[in-house]
Protein backbone atom coordinates (compact mmCIF):
# COMPACT_ATOMS: atom_id res chain seq x y z
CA UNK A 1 -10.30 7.98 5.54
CA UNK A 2 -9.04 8.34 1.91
CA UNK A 3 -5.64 8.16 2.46
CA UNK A 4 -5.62 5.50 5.34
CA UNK A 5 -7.76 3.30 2.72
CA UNK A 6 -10.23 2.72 5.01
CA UNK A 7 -13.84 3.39 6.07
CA UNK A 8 -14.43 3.79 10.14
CA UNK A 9 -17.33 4.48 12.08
CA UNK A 10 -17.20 6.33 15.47
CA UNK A 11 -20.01 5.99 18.21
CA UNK A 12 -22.36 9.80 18.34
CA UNK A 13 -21.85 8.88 22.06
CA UNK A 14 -19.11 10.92 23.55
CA UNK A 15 -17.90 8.94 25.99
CA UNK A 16 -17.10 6.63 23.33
CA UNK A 17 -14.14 7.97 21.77
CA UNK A 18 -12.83 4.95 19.54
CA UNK A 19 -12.95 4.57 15.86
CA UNK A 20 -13.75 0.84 14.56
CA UNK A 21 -12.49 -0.13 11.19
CA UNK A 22 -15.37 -1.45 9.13
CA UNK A 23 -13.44 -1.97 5.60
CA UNK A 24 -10.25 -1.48 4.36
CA UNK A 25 -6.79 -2.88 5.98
CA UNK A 26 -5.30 0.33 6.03
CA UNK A 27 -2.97 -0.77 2.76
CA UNK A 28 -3.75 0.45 -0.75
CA UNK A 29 -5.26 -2.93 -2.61
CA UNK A 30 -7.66 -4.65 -5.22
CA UNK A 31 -8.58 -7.80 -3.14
CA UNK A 32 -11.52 -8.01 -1.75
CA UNK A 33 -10.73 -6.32 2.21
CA UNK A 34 -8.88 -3.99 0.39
CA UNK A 35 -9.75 -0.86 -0.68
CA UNK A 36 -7.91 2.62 -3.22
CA UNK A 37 -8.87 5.85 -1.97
CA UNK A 38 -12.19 5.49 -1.12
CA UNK A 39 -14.34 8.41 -1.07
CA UNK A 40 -18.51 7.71 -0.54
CA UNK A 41 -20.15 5.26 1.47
CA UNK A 42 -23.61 4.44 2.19
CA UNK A 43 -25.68 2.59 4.75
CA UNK A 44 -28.53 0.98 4.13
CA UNK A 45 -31.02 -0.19 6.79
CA UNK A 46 -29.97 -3.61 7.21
CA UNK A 47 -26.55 -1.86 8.21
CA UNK A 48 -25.22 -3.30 4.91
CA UNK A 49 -22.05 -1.06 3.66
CA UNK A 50 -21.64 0.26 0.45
CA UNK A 51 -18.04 2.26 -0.36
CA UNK A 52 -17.11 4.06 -3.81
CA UNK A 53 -13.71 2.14 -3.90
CA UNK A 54 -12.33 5.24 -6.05
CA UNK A 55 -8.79 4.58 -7.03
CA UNK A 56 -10.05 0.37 -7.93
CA UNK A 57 -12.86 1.60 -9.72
CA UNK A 58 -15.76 -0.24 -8.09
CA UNK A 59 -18.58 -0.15 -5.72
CA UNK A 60 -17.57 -2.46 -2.94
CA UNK A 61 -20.84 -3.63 -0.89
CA UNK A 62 -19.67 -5.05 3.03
CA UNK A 63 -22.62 -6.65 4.86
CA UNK A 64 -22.65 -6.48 8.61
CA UNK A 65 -19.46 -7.78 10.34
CA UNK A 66 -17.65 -8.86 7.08
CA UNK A 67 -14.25 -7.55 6.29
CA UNK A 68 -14.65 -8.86 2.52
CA UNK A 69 -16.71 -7.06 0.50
CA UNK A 70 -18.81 -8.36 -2.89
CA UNK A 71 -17.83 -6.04 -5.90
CA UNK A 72 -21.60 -4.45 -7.13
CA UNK A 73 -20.53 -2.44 -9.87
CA UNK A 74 -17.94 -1.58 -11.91
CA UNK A 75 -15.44 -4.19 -14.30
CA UNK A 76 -13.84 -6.29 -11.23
CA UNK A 77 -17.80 -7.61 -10.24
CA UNK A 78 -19.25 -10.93 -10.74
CA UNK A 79 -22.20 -9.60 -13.47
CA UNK A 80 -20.14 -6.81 -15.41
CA UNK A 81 -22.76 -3.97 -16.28
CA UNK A 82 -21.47 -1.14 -15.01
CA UNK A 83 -17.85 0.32 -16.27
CA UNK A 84 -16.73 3.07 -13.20
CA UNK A 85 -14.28 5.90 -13.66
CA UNK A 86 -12.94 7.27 -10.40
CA UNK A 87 -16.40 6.56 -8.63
CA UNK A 88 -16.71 9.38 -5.64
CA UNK A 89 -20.30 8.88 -4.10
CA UNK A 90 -23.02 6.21 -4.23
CA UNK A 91 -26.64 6.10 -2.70
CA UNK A 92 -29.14 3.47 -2.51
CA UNK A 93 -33.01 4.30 -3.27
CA UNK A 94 -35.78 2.44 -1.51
CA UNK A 95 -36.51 -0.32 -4.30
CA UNK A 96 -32.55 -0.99 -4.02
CA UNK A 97 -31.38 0.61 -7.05
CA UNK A 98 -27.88 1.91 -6.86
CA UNK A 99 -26.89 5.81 -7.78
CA UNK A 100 -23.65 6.56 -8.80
CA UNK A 101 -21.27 9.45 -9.29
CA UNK A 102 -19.16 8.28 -11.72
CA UNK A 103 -16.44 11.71 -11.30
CA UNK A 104 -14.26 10.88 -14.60
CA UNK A 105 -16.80 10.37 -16.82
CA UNK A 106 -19.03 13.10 -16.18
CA UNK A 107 -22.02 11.20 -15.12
CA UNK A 108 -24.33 9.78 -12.62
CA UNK A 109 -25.03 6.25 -13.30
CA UNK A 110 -28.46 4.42 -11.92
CA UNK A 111 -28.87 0.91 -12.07
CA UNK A 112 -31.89 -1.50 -11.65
C-alpha cells in the first residue's frame, strides 16, 4: 500500500478477511518503522521482510514480528555500499545475495 506507507499481509483463507500491518505506521517517514512509498517486498523463508522503501531510498529488511526494520542497502545503512535511486523491486537469491531494481538509475544492482 504505496500511498498508505505501509506493507500488509492478508490470510489466502477466506474466512479471514483482515489485513495485518507488517511495516510502516501508515505516516510518510525516514525512521526506522517508517516507511516513503514503498513499492517491492520480498519474503524470504525464515519469513524475514524485505521492502524497496522507494521515496527514502533504501532497502528496509523487517525480521519476523519487528516493527523496526535494519536499513540493507542504500546511503541511510550501517555498511554504505550501495547508493539507491527510487528503488521499486528487490529479490533475494538462495546464497542471500540481494537484487535490486534501482528505477532512477537505470539499473539492476546485485550485491554479495
Amino acid at each position: 500500500m504505496d500511498s498508505k506507507q505501509q506493507v500488509v499481509s492478508k490470510s489466502l483463507n477466506f474466512s479471514l478477511n483482515a489485513l495485518t500491518v507488517v511495516a510502516g505506521t501508515g505516516c510518510q517517514g525516514s525512521v526506522s518503522n517508517m516507511l516513503d512509498t514503498p513499492y517491492g517486498i520480498f519474503v524470504d523463508t525464515n519469513l524475514d521482510l524485505y521492502v524497496a522503501d522507494s521515496g527514502n531510498n533504501r532497502i528496509q529488511l523487517f525480521q519476523p514480528g519487528q516493527l523496526n526494520a535494519i536499513t540493507v542497502a542504500g546511503l541511510s545503512s550501517s555498511n554504505i555500499t550501495i547508493s539507491l535511486n527510487n528503488p521499486v523491486s528487490i529479490i533475494l537469491d538462495f546464497n542471500k545475495y540481494l537484487f535490486i531494481v534501482d528505477n532512477n538509475n537505470n539499473r539492476i544492482i546485485g550485491s554479495g
